[in-house]
Protein backbone atom coordinates (compact mmCIF):
# COMPACT_ATOMS: atom_id res chain seq x y z
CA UNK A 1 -87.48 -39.13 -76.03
CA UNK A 2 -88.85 -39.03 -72.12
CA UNK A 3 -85.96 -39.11 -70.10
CA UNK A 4 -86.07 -42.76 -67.98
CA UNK A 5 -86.20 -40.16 -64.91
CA UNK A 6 -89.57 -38.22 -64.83
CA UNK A 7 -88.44 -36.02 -62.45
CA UNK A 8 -84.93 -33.59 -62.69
CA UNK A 9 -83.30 -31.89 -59.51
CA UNK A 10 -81.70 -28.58 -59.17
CA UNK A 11 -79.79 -27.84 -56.13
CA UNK A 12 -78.60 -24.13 -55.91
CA UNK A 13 -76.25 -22.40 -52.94
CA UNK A 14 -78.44 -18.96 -52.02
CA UNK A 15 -75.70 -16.69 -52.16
CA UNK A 16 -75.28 -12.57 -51.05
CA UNK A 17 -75.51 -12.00 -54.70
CA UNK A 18 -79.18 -13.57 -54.46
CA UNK A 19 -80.77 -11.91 -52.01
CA UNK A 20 -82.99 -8.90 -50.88
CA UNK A 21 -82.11 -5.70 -48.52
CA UNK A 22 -84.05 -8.51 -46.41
CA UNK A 23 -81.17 -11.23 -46.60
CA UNK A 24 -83.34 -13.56 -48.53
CA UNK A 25 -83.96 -14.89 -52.11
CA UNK A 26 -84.50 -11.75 -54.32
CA UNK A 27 -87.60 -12.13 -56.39
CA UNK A 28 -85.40 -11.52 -59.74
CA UNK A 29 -82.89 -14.46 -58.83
CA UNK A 30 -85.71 -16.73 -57.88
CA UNK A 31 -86.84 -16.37 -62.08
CA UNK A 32 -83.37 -16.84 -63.05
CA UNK A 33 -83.37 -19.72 -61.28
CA UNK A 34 -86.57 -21.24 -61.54
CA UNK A 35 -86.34 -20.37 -65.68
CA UNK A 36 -83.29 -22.59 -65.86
CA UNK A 37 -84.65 -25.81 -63.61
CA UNK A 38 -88.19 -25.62 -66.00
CA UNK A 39 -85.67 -25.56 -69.23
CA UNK A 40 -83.35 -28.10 -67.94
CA UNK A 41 -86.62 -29.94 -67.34
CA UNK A 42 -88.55 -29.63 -70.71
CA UNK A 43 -85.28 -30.28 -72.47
CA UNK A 44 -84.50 -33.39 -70.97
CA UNK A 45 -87.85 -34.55 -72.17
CA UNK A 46 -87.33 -33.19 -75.47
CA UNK A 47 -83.64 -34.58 -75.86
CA UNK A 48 -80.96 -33.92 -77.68
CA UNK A 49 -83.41 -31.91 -81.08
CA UNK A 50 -84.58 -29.55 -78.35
CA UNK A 51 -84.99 -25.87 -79.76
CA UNK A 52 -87.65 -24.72 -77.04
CA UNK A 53 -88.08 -21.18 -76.15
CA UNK A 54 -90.38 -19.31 -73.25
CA UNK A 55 -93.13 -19.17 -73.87
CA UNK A 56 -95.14 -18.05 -70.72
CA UNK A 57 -94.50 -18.09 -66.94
CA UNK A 58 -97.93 -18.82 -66.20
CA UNK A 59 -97.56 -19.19 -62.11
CA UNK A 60 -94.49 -18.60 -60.26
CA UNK A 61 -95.22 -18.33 -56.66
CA UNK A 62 -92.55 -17.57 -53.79
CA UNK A 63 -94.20 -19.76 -50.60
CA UNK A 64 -91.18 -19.71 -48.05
CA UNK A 65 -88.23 -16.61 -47.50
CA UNK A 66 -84.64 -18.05 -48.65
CA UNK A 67 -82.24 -17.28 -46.14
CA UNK A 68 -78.38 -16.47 -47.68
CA UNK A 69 -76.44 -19.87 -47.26
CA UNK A 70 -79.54 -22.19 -47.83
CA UNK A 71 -79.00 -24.65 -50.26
CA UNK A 72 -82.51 -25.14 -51.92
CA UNK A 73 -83.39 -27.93 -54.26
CA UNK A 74 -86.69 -27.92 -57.19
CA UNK A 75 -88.04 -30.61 -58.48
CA UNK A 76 -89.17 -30.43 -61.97
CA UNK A 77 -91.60 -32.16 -64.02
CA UNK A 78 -93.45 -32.23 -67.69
CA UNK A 79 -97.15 -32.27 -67.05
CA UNK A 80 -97.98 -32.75 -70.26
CA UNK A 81 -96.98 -31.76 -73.99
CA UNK A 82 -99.07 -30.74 -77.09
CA UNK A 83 -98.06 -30.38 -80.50
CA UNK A 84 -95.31 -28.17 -80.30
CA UNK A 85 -95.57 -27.08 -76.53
CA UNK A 86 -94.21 -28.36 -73.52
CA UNK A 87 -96.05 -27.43 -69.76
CA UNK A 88 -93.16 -28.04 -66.56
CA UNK A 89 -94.36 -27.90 -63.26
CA UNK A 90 -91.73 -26.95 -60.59
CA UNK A 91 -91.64 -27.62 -56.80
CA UNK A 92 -89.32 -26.22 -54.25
CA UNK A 93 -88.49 -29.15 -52.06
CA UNK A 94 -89.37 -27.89 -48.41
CA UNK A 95 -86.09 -26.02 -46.48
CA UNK A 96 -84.85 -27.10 -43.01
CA UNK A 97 -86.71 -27.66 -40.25
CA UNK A 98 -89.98 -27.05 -42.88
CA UNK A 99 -92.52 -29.41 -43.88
CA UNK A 100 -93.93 -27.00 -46.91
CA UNK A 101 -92.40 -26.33 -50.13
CA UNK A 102 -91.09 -23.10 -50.19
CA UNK A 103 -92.08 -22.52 -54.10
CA UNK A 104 -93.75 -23.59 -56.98
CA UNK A 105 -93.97 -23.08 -60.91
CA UNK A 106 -95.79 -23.47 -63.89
CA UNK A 107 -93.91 -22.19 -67.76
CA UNK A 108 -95.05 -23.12 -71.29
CA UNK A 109 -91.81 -24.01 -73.68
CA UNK A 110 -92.83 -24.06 -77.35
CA UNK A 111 -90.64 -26.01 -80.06
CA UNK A 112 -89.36 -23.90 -82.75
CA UNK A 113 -87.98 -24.29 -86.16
CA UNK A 114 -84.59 -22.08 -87.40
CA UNK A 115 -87.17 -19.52 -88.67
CA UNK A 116 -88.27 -19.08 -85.15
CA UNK A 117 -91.52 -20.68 -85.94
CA UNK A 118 -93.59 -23.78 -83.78
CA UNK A 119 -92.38 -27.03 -84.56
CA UNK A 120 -94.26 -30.34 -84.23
CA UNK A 121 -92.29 -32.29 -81.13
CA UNK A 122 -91.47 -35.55 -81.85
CA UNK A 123 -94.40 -38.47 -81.52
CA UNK A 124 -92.18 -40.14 -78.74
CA UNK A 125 -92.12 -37.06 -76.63
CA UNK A 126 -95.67 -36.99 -76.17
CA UNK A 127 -96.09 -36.91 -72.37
CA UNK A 128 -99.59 -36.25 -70.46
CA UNK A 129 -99.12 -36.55 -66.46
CA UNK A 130 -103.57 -37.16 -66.16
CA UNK A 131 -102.79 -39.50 -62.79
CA UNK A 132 -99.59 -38.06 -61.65
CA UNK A 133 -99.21 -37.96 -57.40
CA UNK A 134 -99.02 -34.45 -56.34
CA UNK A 135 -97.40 -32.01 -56.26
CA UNK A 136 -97.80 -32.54 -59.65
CA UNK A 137 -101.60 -33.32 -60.22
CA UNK A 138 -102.11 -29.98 -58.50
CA UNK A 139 -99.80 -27.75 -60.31
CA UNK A 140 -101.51 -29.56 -63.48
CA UNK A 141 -104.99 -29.00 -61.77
CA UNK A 142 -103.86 -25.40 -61.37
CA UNK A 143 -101.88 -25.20 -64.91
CA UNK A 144 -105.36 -26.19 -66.63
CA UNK A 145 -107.32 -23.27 -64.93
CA UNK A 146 -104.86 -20.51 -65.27
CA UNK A 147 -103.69 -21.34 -69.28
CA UNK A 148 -106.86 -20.04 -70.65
CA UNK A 149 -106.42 -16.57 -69.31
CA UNK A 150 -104.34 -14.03 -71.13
């Protein structure tokens, strides 16, 4: 069932461990991290019968460096769900002193079965964002284009 909250937060401290010979968010950590706020995301809409998997990072796009020692925050939301698939948008709420968001997402989650297999979603997870505000009408706008390429 849809989470009363359409929206889930991740906050995460931008550590040495992070970041780039540059002192920023190292594009490896930023998947890490960006993979776990979409699952957190899809599974809270799915509940507690979630058994999603990656499916496809369809768009994941770094906007803004991450300095070490910024504490950066992504929204998450399901734009919409089909059968057995769920779509998350992400969106790195803007850093200090910025007015842009410093990243933004788009993965696919599929339901599976214990043979590894799609599996229908539950009717009352059935969630499809057509008037949401942006950011999320535009990563949906954006989703919609880039899911029919290979």
């Amino acid at each position: 069932m849809l989470s009363p909250d359409p929206e889930t937060l991740t906050h995460r401290l931008i550590l040495p461990r992070d970041a780039n010979h540059h002192g920023t968010l190292y594009a490896g950590s930023l998947v890490s991290l960006a993979l776990e706020a979409a699952y957190a995301t899809a599974y809270r809409a799915v509940g507690d019968s979630a058994n999603l998997v990656l499916k496809r990072v369809v768009d994941l796009r770094c906007l803004e460096p991450v300095p070490i020692g910024e504490v950066v925050q992504i929204r998450g939301s399901v734009l919409w769900t089909r059968t057995a698939q769920v779509i998350v948008g992400l969106n790195g709420a803007p850093l200090k002193g910025r007015k842009d968001s410093w990243m933004d997402a788009i993965m696919q989650f599929v339901q599976i079965d214990a043979s590894g297999r799609p599996r229908p979603l539950d009717e009352s997870v059935a969630i499809d964002r057509l008037d949401a505000p942006p950011p999320w009408s535009l990563l949906r706008s954006r989703a919609e284009r880039l899911l029919p390429i290979r």
